[in-house]
Protein backbone atom coordinates (compact mmCIF):
# COMPACT_ATOMS: atom_id res chain seq x y z
CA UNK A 1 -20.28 9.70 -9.19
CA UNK A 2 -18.97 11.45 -6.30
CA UNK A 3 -18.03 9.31 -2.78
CA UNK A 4 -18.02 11.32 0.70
CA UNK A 5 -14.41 10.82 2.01
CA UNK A 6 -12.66 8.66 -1.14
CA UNK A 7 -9.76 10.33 -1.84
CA UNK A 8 -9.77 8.68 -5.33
CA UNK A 9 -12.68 6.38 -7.47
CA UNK A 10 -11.40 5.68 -11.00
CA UNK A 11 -13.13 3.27 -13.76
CA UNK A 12 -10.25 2.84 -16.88
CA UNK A 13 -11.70 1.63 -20.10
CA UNK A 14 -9.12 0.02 -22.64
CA UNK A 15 -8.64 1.82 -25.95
CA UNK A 16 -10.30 -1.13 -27.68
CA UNK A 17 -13.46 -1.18 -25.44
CA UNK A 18 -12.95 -4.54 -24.11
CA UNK A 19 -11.94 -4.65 -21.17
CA UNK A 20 -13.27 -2.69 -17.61
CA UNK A 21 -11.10 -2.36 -15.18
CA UNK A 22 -12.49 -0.50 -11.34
CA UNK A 23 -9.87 0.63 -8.73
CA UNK A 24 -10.75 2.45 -5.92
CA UNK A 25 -8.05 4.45 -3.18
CA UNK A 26 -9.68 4.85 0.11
CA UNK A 27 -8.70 6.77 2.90
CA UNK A 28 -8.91 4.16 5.80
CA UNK A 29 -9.38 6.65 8.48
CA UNK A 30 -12.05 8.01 6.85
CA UNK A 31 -13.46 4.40 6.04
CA UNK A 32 -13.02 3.77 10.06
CA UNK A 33 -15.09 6.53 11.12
CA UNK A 34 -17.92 5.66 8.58
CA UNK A 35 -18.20 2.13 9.68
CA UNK A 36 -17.74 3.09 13.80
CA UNK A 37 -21.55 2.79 14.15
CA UNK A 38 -21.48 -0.72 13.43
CA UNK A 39 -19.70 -1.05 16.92
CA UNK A 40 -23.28 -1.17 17.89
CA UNK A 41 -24.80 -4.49 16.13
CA UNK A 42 -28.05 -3.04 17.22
CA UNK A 43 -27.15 -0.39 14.70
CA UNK A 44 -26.51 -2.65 11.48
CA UNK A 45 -29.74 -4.80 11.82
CA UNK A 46 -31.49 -1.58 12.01
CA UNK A 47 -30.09 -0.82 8.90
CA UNK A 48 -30.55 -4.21 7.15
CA UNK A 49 -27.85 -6.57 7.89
CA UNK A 50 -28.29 -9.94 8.87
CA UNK A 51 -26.23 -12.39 10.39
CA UNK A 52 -25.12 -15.29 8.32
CA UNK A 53 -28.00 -17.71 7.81
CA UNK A 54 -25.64 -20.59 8.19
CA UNK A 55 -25.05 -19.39 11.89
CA UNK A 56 -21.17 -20.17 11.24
CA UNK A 57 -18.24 -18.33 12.99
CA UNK A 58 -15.67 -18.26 9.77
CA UNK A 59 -12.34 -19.66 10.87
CA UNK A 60 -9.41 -21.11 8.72
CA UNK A 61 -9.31 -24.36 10.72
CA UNK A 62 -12.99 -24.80 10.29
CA UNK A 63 -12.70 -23.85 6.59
CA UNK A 64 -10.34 -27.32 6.22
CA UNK A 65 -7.43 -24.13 5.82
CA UNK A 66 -3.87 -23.77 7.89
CA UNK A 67 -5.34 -22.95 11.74
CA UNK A 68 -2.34 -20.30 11.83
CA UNK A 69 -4.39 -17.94 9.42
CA UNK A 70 -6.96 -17.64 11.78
CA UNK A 71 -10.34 -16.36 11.56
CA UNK A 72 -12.81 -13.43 9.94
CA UNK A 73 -15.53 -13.79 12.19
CA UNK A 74 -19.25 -13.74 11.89
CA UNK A 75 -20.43 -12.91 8.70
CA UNK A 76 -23.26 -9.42 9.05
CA UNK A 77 -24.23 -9.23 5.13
CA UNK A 78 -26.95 -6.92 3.98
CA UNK A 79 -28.76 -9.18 1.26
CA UNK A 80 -30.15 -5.97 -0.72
CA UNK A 81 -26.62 -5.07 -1.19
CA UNK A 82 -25.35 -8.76 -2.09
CA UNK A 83 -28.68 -8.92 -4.23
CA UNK A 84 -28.70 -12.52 -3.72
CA UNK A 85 -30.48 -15.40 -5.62
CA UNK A 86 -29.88 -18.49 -4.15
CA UNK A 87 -29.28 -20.48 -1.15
CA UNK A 88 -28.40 -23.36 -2.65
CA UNK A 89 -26.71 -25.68 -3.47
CA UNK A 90 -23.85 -22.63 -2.84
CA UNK A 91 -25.08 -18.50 -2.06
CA UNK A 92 -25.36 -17.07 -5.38
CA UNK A 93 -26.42 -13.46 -6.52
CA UNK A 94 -26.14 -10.28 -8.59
CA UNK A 95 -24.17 -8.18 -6.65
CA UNK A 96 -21.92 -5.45 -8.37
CA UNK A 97 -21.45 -3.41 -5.03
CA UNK A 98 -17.80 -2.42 -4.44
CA UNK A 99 -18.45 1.23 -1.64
CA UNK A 100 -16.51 0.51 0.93
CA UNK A 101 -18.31 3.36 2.26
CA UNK A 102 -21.76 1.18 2.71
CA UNK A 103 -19.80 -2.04 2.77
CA UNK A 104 -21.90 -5.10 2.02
CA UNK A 105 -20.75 -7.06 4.97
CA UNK A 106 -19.57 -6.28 8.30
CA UNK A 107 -17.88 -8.85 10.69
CA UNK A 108 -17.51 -9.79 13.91
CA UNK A 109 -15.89 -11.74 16.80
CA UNK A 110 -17.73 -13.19 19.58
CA UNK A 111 -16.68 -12.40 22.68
CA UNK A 112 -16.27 -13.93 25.99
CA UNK A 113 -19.56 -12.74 27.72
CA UNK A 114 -21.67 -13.29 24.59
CA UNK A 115 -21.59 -9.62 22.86
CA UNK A 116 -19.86 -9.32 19.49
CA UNK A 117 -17.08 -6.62 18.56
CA UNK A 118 -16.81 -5.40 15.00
CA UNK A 119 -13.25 -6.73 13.70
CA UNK A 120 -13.86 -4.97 10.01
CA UNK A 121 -15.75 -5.04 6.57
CA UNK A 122 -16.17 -6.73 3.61
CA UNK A 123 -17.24 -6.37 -0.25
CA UNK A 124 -18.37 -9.27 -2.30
CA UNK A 125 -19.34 -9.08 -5.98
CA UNK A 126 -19.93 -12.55 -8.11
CA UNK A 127 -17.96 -13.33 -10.47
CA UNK A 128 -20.70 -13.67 -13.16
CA UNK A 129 -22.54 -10.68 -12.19
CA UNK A 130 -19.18 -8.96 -12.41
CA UNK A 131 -17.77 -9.96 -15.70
CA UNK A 132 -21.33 -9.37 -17.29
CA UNK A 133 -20.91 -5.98 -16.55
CA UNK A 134 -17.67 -6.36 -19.15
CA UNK A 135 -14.74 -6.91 -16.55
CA UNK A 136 -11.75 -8.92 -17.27
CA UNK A 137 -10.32 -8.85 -13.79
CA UNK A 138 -11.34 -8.34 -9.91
CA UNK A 139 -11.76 -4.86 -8.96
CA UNK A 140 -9.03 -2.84 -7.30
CA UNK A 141 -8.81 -1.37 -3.75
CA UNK A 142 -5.47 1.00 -2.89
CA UNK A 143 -3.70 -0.45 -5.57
CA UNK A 144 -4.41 -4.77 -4.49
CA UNK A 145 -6.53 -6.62 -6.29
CA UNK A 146 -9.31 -8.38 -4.37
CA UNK A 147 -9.57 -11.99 -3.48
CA UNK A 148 -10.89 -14.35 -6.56
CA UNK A 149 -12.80 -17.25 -4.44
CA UNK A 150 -13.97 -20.63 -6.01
CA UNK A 151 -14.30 -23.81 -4.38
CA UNK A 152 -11.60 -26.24 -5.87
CA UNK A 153 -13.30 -30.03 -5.42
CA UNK A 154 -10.32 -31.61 -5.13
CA UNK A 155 -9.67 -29.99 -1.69
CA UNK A 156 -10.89 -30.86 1.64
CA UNK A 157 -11.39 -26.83 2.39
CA UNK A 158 -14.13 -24.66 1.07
CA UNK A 159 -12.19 -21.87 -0.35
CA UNK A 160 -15.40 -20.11 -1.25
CA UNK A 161 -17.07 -19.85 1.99
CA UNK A 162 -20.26 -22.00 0.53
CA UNK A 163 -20.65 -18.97 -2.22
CA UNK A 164 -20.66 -19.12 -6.02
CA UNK A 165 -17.17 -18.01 -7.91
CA UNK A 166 -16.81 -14.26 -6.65
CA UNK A 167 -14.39 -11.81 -5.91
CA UNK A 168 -14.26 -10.31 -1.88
CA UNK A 169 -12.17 -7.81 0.23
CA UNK A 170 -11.76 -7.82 3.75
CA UNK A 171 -10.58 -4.06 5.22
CA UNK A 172 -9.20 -4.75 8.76
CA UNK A 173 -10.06 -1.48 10.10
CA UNK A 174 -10.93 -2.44 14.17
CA UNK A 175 -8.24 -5.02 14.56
CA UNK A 176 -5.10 -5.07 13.49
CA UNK A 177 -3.88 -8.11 10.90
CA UNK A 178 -0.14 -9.10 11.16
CA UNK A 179 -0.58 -10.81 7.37
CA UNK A 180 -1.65 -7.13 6.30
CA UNK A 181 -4.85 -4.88 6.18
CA UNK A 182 -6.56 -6.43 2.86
CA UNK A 183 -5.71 -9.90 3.61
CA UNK A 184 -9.04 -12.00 3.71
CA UNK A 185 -8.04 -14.38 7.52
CA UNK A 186 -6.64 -12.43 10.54
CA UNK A 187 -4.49 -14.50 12.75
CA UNK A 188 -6.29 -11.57 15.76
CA UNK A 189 -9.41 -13.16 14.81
CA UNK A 190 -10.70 -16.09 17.00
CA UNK A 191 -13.98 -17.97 17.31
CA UNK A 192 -13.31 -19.51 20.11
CA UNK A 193 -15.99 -17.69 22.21
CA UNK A 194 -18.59 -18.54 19.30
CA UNK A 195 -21.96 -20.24 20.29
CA UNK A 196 -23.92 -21.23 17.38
């Protein structure tokens, strides 16, 4: 399969066929300029996406996590591309979907004087959905494995966002992240001006 812009795509299979591994190298720049559209949230509910249901401004305080992480913003997912299932008790679905180029989820800050301004995007693929398919780990983006989310009960925090066990990515690529590109809270990420 060929990707506009990806300056690499490669899916390894082990020698003894049991194990699937997916890494993807992106050019960020290129990745940028494919998601600039989105600047305009006019532009990704015309093409599907939806803000979070649960109306929530994601922050690390609010998530029972260290305030100092800070925040991803609101959530913009495209459900066709998250191919989800459930609501409840936790967001469950099928969702394999690891293009960067077409990312699954966009997000968000709330400004000030009510508009939003995209921060960057996000991937998501369940855990189940994803080792079905006959992977033994997350998938892969410039060489860093994505996130592995699961809600641990004995913690005050959600650490899975009110999803089922999955893996995600963040890509930082409209505001810069002191903790590092791929890193899933931005401490340049507030929801201060948030009105649910």
């Amino acid at each position: 399969m060929k990707r506009a812009l990806v300056t690499t795509s490669a899916i390894v299979i082990s020698l003894a066929g049991t194990s699937l591994a997916f890494a993807d190298d992106y050019d960020l720049d290129a990745l940028r300029a494919a998601a600039e559209k989105y600047k305009d949230v006019n532009v990704a509910l015309a093409e599907g996406y939806i803000p979070d249901p649960s109306g929530h401004c994601v922050s690390a305080a609010e998530e029972g996590l260290p305030p100092e992480l800070g925040g991803m913003g609101i959530h913009y997912l495209n459900p066709a591309a998250l191919k989800i299932t459930a609501g409840e008790p936790r967001v469950d679905g099928m969702s394999t979907h690891t293009d960067f180029m077409a990312p699954a989820i966009l997000l968000y800050e709330p400004q000030e004087d009510g508009s939003l301004e995209l921060v960057g995007i996000e991937n998501l693929v369940f855990e189940a959905a994803w080792r079905e398919m006959g992977h033994d780990g997350p998938p892969m983006i410039n060489g860093r494995h994505w996130d592995h989310m699961s809600d641990d009960p004995n913690t005050a925090g959600d650490e899975a966002h009110g999803f089922m066990p999955h893996f995600d990515q963040h890509v930082w690529l409209f505001r810069d992240n002191p903790a590092g590109m791929f890193e899933p809270f931005n401490p340049n990420v507030t929801c201060d001006h948030h009105q649910s």
